[in-house]
PDB file of N, CA and C in Angstrom:
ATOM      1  N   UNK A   1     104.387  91.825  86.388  1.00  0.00           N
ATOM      2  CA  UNK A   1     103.708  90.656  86.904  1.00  0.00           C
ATOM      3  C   UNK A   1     102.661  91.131  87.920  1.00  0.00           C
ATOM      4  N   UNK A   2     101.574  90.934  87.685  1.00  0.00           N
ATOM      5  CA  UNK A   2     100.023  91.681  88.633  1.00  0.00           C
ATOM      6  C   UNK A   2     100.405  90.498  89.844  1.00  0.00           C
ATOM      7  N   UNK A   3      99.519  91.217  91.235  1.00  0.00           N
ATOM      8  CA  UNK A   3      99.587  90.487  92.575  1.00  0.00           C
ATOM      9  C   UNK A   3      98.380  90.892  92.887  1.00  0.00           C
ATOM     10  N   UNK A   4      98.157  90.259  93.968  1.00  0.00           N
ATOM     11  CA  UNK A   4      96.943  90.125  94.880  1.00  0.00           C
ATOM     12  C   UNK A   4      97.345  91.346  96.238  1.00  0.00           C
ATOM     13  N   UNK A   5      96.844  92.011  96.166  1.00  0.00           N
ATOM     14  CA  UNK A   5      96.789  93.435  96.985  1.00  0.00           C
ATOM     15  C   UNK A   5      96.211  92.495  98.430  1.00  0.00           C
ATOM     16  N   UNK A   6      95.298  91.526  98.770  1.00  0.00           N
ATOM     17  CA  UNK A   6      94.932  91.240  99.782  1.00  0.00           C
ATOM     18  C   UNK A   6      96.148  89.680 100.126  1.00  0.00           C
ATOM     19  N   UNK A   7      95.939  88.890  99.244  1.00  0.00           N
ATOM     20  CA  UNK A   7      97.352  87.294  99.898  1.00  0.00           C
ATOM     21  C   UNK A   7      98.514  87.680  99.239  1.00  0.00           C
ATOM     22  N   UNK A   8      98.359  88.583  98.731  1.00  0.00           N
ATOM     23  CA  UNK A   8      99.698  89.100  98.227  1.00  0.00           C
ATOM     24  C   UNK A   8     100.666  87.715  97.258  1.00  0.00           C
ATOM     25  N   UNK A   9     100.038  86.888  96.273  1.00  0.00           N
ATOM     26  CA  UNK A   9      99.848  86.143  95.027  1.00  0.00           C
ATOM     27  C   UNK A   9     100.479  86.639  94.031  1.00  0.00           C
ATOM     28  N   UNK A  10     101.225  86.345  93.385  1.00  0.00           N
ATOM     29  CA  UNK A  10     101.779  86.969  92.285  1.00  0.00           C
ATOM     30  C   UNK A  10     101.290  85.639  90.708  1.00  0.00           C
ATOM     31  N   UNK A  11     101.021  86.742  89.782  1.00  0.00           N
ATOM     32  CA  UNK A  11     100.314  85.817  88.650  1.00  0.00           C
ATOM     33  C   UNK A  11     100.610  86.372  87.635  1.00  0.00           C
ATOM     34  N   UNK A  12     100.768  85.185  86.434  1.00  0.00           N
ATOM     35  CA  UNK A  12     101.178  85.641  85.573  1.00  0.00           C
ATOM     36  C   UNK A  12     100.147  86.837  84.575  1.00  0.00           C
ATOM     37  N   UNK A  13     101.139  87.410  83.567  1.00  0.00           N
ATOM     38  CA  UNK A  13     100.212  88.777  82.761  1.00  0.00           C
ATOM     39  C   UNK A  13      98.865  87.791  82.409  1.00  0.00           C
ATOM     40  N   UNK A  14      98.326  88.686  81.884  1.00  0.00           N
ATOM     41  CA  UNK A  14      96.802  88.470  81.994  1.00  0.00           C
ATOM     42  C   UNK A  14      95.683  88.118  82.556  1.00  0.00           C
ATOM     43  N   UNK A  15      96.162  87.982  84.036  1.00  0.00           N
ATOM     44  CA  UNK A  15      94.909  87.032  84.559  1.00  0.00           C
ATOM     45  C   UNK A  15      94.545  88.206  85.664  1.00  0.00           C
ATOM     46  N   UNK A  16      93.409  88.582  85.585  1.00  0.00           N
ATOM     47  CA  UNK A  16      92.962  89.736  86.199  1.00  0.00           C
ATOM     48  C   UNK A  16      92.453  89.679  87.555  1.00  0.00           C
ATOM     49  N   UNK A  17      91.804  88.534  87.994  1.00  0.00           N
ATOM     50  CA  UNK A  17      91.713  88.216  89.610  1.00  0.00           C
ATOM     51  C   UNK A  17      91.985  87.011  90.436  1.00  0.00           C
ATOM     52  N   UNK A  18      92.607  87.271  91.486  1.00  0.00           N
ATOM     53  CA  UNK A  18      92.972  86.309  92.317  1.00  0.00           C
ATOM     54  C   UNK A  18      92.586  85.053  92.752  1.00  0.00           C
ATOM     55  N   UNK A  19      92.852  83.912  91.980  1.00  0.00           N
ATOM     56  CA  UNK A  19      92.753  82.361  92.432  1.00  0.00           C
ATOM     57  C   UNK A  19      91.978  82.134  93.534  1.00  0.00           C
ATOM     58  N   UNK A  20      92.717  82.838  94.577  1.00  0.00           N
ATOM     59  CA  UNK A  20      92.394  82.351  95.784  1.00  0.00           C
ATOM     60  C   UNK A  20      91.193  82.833  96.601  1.00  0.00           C
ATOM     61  N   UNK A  21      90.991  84.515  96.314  1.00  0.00           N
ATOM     62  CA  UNK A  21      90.354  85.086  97.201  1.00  0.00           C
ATOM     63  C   UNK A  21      89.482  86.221  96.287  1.00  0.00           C
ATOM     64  N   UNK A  22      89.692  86.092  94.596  1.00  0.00           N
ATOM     65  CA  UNK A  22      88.596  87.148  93.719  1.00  0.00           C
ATOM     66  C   UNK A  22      89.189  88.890  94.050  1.00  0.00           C
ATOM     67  N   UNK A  23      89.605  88.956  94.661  1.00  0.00           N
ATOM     68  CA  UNK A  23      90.848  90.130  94.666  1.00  0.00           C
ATOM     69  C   UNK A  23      90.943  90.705  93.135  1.00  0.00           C
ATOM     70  N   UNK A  24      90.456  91.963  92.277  1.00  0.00           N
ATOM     71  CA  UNK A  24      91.171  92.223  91.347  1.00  0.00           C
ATOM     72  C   UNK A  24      92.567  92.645  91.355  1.00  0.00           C
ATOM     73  N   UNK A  25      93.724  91.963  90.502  1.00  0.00           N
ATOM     74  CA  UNK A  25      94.486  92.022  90.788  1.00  0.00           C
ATOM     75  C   UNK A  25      95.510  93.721  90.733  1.00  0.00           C
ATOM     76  N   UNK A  26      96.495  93.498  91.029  1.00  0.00           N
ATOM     77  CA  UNK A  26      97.364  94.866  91.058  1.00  0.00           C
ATOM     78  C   UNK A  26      98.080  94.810  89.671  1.00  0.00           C
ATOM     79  N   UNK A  27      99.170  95.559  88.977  1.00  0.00           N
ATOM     80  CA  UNK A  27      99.888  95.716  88.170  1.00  0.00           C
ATOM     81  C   UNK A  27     101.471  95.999  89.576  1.00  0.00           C
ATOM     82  N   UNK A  28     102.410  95.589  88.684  1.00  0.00           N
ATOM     83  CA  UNK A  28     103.796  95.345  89.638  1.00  0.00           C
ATOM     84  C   UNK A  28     103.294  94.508  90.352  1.00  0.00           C
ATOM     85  N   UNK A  29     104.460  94.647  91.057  1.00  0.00           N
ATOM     86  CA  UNK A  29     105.449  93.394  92.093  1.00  0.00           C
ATOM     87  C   UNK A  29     104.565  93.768  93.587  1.00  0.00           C
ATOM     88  N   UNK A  30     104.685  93.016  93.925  1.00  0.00           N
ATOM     89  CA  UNK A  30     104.268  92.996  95.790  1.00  0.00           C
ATOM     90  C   UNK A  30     104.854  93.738  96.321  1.00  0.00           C
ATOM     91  N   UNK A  31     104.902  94.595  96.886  1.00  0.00           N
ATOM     92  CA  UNK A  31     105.743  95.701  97.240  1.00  0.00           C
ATOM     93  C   UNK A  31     106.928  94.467  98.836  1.00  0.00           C
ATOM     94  N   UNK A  32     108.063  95.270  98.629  1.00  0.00           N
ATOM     95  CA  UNK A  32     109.184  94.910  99.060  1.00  0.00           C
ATOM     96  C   UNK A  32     108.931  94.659 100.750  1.00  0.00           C
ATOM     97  N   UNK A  33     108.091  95.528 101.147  1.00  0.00           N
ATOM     98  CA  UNK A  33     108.043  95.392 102.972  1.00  0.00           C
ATOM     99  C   UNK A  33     106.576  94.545 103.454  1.00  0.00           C
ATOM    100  N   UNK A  34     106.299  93.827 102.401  1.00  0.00           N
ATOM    101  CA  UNK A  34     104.967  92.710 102.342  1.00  0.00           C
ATOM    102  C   UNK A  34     105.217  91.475 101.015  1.00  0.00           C
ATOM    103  N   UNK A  35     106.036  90.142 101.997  1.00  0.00           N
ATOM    104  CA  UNK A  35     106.201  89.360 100.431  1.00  0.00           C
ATOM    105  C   UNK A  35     105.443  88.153 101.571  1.00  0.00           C
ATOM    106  N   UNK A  36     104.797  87.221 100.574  1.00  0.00           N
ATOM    107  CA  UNK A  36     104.465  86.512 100.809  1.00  0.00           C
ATOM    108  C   UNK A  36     105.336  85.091 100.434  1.00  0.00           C
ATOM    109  N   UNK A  37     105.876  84.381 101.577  1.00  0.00           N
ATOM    110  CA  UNK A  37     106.447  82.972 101.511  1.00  0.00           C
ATOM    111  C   UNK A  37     105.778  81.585 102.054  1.00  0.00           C
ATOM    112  N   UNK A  38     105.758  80.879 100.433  1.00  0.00           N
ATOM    113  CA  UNK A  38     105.029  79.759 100.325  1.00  0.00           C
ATOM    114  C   UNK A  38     103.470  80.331 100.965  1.00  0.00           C
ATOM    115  N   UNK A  39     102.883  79.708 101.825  1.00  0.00           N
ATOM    116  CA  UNK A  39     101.142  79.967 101.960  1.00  0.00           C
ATOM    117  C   UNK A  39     101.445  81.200 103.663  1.00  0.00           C
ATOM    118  N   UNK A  40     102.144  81.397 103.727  1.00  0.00           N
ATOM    119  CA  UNK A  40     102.339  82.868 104.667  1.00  0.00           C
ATOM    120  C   UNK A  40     102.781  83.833 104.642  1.00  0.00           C
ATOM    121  N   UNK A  41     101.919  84.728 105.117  1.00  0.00           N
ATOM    122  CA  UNK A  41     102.292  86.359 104.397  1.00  0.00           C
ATOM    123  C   UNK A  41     103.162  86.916 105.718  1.00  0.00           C
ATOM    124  N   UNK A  42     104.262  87.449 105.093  1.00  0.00           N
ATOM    125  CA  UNK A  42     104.961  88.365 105.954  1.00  0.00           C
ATOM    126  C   UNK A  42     105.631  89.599 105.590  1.00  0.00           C
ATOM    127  N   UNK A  43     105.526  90.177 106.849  1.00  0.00           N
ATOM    128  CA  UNK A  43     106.060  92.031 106.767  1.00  0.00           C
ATOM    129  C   UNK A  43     107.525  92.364 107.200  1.00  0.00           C
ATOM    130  N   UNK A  44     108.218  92.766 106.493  1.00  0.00           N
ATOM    131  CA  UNK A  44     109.773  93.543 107.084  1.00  0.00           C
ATOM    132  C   UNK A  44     109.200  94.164 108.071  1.00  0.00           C
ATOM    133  N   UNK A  45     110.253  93.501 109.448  1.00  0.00           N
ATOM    134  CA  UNK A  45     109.990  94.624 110.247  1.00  0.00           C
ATOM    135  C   UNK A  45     111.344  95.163 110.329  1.00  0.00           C
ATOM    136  N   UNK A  46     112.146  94.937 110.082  1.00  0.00           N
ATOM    137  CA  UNK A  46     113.611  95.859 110.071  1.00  0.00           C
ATOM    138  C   UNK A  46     114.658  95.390 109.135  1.00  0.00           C
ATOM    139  N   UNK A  47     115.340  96.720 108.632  1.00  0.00           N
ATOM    140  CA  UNK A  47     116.460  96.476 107.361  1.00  0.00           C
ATOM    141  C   UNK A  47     117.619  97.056 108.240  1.00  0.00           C
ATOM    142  N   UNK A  48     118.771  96.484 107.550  1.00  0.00           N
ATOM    143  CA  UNK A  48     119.865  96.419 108.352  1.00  0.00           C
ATOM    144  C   UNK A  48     120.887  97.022 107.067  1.00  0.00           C
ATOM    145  N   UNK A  49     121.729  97.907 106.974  1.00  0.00           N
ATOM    146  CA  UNK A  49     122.658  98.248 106.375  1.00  0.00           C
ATOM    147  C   UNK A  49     123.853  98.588 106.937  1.00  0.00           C
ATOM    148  N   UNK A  50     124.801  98.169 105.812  1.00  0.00           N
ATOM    149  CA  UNK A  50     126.665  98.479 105.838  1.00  0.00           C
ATOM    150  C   UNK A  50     127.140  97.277 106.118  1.00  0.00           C
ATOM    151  N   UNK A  51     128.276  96.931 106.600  1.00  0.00           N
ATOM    152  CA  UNK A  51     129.059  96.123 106.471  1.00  0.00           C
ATOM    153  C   UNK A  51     128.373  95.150 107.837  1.00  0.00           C
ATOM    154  N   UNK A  52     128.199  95.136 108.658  1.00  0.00           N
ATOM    155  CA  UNK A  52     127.600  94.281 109.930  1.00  0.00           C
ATOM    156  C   UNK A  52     126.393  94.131 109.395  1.00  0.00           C
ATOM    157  N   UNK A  53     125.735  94.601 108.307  1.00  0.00           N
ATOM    158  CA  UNK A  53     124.171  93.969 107.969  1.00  0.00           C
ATOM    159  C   UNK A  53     123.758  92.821 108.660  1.00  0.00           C
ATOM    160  N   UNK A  54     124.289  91.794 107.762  1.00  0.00           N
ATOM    161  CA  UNK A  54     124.221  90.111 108.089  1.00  0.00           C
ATOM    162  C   UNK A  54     124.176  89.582 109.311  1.00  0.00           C
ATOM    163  N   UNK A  55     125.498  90.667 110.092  1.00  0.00           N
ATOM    164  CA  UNK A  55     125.717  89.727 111.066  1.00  0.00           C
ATOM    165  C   UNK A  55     124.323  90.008 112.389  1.00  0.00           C
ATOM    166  N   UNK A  56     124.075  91.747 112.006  1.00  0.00           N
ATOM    167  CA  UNK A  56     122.880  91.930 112.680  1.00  0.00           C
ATOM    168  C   UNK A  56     121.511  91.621 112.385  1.00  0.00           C
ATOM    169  N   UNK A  57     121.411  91.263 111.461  1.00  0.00           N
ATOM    170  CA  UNK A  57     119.845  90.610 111.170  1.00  0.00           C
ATOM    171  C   UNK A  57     120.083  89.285 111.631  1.00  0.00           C
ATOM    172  N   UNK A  58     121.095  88.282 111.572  1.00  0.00           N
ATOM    173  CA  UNK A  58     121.352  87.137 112.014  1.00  0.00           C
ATOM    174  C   UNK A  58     120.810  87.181 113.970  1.00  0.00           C
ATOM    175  N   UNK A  59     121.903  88.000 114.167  1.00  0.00           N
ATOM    176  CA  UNK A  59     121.693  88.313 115.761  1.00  0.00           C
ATOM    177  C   UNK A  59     119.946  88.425 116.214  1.00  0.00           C
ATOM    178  N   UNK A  60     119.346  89.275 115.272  1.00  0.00           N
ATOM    179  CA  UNK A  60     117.945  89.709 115.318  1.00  0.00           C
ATOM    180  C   UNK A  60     116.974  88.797 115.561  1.00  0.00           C
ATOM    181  N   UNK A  61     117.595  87.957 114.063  1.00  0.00           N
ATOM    182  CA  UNK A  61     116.835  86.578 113.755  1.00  0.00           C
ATOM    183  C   UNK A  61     116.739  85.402 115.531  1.00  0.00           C
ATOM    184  N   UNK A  62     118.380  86.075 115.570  1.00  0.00           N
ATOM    185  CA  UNK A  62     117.688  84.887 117.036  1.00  0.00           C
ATOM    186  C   UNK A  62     117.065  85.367 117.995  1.00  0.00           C
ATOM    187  N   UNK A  63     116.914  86.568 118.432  1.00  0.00           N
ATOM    188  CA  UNK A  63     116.401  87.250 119.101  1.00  0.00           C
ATOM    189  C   UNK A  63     115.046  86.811 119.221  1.00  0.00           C
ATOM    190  N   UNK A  64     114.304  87.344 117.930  1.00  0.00           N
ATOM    191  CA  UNK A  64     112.916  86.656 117.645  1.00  0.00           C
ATOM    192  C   UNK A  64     112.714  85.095 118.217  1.00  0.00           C
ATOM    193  N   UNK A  65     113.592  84.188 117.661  1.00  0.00           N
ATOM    194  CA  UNK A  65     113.018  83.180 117.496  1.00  0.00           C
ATOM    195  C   UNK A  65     113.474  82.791 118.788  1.00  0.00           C
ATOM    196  N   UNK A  66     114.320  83.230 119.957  1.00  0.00           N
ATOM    197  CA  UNK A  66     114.351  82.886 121.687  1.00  0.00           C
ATOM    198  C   UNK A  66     112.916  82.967 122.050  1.00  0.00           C
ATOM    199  N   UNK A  67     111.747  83.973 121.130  1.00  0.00           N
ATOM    200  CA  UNK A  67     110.479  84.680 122.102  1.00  0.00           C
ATOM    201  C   UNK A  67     109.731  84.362 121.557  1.00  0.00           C
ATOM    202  N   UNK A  68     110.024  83.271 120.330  1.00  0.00           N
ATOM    203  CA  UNK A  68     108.802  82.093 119.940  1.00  0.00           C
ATOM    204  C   UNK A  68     108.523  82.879 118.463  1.00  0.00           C
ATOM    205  N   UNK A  69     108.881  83.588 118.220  1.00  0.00           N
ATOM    206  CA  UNK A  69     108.232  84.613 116.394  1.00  0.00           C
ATOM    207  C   UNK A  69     109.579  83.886 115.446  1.00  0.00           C
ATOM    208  N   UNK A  70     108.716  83.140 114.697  1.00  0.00           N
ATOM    209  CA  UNK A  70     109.521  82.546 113.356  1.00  0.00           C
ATOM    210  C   UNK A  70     109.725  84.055 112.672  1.00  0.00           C
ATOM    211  N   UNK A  71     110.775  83.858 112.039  1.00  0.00           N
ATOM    212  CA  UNK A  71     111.201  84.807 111.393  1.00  0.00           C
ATOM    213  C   UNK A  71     112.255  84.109 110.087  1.00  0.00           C
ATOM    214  N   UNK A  72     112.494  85.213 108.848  1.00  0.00           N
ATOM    215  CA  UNK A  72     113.244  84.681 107.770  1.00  0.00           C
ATOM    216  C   UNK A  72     114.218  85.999 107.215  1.00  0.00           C
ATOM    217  N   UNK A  73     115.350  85.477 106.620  1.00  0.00           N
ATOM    218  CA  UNK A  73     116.094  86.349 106.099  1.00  0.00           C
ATOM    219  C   UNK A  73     116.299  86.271 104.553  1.00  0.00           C
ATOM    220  N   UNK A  74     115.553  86.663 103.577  1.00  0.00           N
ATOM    221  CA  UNK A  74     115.477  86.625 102.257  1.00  0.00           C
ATOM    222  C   UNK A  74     116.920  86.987 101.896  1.00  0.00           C
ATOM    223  N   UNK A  75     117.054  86.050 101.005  1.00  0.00           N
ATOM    224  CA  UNK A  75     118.500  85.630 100.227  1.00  0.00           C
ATOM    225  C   UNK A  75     119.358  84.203 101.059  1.00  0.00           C
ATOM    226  N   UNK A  76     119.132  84.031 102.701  1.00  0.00           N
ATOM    227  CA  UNK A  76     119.799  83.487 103.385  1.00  0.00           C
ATOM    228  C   UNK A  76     120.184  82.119 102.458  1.00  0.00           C
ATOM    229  N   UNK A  77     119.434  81.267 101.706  1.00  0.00           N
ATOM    230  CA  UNK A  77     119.827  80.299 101.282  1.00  0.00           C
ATOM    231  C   UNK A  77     120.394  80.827 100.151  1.00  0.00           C
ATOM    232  N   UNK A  78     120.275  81.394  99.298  1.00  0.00           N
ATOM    233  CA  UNK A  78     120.888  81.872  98.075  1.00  0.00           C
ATOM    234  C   UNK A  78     121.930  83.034  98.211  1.00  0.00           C
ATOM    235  N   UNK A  79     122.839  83.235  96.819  1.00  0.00           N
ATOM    236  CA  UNK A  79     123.590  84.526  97.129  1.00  0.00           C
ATOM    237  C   UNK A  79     123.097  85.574  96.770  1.00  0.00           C
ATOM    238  N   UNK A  80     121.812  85.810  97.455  1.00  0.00           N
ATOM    239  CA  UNK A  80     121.243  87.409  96.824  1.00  0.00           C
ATOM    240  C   UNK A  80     121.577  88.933  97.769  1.00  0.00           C
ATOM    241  N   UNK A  81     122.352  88.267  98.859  1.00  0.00           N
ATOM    242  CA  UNK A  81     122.934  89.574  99.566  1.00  0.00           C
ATOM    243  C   UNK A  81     124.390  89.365  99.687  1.00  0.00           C
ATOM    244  N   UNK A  82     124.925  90.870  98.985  1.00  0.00           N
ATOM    245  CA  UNK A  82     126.474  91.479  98.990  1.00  0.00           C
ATOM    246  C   UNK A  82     126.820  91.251 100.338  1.00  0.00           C
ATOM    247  N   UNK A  83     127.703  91.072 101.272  1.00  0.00           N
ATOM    248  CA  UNK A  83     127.822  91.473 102.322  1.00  0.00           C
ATOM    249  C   UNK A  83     128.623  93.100 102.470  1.00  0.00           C
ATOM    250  N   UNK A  84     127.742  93.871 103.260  1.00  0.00           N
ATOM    251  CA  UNK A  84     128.256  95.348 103.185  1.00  0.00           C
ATOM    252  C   UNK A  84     127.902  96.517 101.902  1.00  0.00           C
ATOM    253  N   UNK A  85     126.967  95.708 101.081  1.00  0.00           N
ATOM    254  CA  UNK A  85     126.480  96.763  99.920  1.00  0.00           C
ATOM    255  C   UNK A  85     124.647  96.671 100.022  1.00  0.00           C
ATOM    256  N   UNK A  86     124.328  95.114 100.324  1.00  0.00           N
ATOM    257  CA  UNK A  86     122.788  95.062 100.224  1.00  0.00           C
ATOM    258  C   UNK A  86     122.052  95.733 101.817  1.00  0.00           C
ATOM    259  N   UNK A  87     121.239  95.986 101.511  1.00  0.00           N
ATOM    260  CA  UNK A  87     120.397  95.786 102.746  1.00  0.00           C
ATOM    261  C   UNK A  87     119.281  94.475 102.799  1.00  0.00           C
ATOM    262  N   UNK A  88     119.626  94.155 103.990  1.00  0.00           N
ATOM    263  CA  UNK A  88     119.014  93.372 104.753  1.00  0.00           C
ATOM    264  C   UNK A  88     117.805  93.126 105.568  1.00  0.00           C
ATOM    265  N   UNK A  89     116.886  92.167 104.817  1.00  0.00           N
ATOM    266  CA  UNK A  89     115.553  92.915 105.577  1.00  0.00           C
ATOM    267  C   UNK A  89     115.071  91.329 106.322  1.00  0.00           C
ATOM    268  N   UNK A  90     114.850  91.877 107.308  1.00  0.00           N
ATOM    269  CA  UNK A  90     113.806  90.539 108.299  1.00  0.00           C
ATOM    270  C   UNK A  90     112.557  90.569 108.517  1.00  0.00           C
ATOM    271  N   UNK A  91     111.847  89.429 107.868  1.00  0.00           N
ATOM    272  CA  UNK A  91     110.658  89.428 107.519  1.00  0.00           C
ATOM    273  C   UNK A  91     109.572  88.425 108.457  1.00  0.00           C
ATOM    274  N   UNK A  92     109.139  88.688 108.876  1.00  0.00           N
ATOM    275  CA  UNK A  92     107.791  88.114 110.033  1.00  0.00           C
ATOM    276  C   UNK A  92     106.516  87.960 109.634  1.00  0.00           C
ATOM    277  N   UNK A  93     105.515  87.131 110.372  1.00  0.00           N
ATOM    278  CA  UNK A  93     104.317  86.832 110.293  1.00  0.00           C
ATOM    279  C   UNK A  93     103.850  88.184 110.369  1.00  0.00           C
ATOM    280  N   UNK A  94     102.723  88.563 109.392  1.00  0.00           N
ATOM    281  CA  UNK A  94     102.060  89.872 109.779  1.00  0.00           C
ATOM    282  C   UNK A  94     101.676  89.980 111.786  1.00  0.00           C
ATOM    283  N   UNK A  95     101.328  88.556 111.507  1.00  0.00           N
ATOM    284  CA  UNK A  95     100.204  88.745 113.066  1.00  0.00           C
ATOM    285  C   UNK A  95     101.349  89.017 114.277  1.00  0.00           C
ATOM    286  N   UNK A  96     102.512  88.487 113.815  1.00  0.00           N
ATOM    287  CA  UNK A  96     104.068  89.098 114.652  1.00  0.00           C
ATOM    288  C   UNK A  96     104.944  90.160 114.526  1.00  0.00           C
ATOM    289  N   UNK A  97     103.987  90.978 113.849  1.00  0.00           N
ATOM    290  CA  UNK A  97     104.819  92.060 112.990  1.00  0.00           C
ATOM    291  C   UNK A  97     105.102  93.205 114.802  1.00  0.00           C
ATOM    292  N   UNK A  98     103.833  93.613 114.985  1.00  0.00           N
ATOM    293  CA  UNK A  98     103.965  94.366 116.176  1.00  0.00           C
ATOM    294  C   UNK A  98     104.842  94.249 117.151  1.00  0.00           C
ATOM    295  N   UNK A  99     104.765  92.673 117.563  1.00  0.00           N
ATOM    296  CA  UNK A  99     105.468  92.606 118.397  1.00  0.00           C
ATOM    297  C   UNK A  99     107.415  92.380 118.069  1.00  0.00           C
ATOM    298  N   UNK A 100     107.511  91.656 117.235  1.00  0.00           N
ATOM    299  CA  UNK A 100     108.712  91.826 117.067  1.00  0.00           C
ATOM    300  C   UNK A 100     109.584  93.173 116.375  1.00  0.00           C
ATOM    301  N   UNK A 101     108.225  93.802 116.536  1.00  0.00           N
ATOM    302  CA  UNK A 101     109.099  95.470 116.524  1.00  0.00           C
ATOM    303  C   UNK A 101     109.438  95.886 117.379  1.00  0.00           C
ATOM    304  N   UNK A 102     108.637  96.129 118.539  1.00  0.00           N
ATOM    305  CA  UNK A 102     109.047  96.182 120.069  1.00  0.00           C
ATOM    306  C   UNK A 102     110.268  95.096 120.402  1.00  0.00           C
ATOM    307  N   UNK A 103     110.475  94.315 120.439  1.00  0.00           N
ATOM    308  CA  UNK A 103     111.028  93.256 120.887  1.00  0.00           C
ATOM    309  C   UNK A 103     112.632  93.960 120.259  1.00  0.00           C
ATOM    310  N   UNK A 104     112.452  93.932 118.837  1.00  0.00           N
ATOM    311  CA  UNK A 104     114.125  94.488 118.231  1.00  0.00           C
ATOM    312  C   UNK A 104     114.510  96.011 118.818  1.00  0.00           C
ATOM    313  N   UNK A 105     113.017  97.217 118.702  1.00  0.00           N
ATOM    314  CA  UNK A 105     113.512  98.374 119.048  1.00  0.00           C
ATOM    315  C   UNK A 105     114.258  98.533 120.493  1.00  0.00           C
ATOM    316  N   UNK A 106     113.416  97.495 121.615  1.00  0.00           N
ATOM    317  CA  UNK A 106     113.939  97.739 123.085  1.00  0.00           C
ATOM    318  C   UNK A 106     115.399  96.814 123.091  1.00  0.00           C
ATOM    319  N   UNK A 107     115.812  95.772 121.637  1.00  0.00           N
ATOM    320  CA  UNK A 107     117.082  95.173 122.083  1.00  0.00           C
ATOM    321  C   UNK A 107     117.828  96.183 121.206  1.00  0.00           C
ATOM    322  N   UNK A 108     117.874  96.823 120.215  1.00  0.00           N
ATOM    323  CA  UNK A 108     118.332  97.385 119.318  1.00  0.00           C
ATOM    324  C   UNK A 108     119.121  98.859 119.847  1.00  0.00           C
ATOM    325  N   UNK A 109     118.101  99.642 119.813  1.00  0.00           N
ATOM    326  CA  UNK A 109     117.399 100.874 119.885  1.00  0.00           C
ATOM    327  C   UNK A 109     118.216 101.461 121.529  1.00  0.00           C
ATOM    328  N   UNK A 110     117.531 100.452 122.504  1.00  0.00           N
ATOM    329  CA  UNK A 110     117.190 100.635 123.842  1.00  0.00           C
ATOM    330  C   UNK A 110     118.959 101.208 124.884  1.00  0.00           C
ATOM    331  N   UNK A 111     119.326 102.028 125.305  1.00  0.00           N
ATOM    332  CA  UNK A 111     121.122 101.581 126.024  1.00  0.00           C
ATOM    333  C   UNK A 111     121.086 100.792 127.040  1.00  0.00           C
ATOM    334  N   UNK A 112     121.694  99.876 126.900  1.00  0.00           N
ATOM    335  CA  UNK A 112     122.234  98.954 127.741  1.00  0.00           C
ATOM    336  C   UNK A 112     123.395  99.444 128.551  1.00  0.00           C
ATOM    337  N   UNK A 113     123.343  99.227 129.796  1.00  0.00           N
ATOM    338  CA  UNK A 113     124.334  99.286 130.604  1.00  0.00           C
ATOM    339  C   UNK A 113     125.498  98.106 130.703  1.00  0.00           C
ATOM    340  N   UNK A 114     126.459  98.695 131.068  1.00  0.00           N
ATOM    341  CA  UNK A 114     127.517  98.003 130.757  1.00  0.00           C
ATOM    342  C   UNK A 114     127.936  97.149 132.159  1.00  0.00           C
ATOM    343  N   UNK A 115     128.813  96.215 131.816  1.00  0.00           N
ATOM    344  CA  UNK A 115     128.490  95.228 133.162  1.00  0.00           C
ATOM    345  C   UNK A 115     129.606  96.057 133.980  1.00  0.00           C
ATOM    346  N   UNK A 116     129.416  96.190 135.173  1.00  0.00           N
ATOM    347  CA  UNK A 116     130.164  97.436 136.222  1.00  0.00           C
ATOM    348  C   UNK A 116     131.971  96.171 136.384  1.00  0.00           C
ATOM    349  N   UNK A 117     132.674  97.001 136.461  1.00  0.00           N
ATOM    350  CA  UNK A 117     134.021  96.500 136.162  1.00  0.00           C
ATOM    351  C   UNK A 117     134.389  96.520 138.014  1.00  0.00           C
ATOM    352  N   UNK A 118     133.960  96.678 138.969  1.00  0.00           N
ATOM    353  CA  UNK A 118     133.940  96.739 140.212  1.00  0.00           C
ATOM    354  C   UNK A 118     134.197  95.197 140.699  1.00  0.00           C
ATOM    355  N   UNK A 119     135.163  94.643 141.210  1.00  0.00           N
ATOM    356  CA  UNK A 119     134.886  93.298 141.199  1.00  0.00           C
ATOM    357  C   UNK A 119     133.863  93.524 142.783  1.00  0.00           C
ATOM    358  N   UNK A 120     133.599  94.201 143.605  1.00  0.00           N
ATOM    359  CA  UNK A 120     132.880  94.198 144.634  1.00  0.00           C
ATOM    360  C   UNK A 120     131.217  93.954 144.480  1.00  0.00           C
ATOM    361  N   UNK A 121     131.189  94.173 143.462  1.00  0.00           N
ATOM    362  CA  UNK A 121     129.658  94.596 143.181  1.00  0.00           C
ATOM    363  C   UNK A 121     128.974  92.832 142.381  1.00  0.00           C
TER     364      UNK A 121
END
């Protein structure tokens, strides 16, 4: 199924340029870390694997959306993720892509200190 390399459009065989924007089109699929949902294009900014997948892209998901970046979890309405076999990818506005990379790496990534067990303090 050919796509649009620039709105990232997917169309059926034969039709060689893009509806929307004259784009000649691609051969394959939209590649996996750029899908476009309904009229907005968005980028994986992080995949989550093993058995806590879900529960951490969920966690993620709110993360984002406390700091105002809509965000989506492909399959969430349907059963297209195993829990503990698929990976899990969270997908953002391109124009939010940057930042909600920063945003997951410093909650993710970052060590947190632990709350001091001192009742004095």
């Amino acid at each position: 199924m050919p796509y649009c390399p620039d709105c990232k459009s997917e169309y059926e065989e034969g039709v060689a340029k893009c509806a929307t924007c004259g784009t000649v089109l691609l051969p394959g699929s939209v590649p996996q870390d750029h899908v476009k949902l309904g009229e907005i294009a968005t980028v994986c900014v992080r995949r989550f694997r093993g058995p806590t997948a879900v529960m951490e892209a969920e966690l993620a998901r709110n993360v984002l959306e406390e700091e105002g970046i809509p965000c989506v979890l492909p399959g969430e309405v349907m059963a297209e993720v195993l829990p503990g076999v698929d990976i899990v990818q969270l997908l953002v506005r391109e124009e939010d892509a940057d930042t909600a990379t920063e945003i997951l790496k410093d909650f993710f990534d970052s060590p947190h200190p632990l709350p001091s067990e001192d009742p004095s303090v």
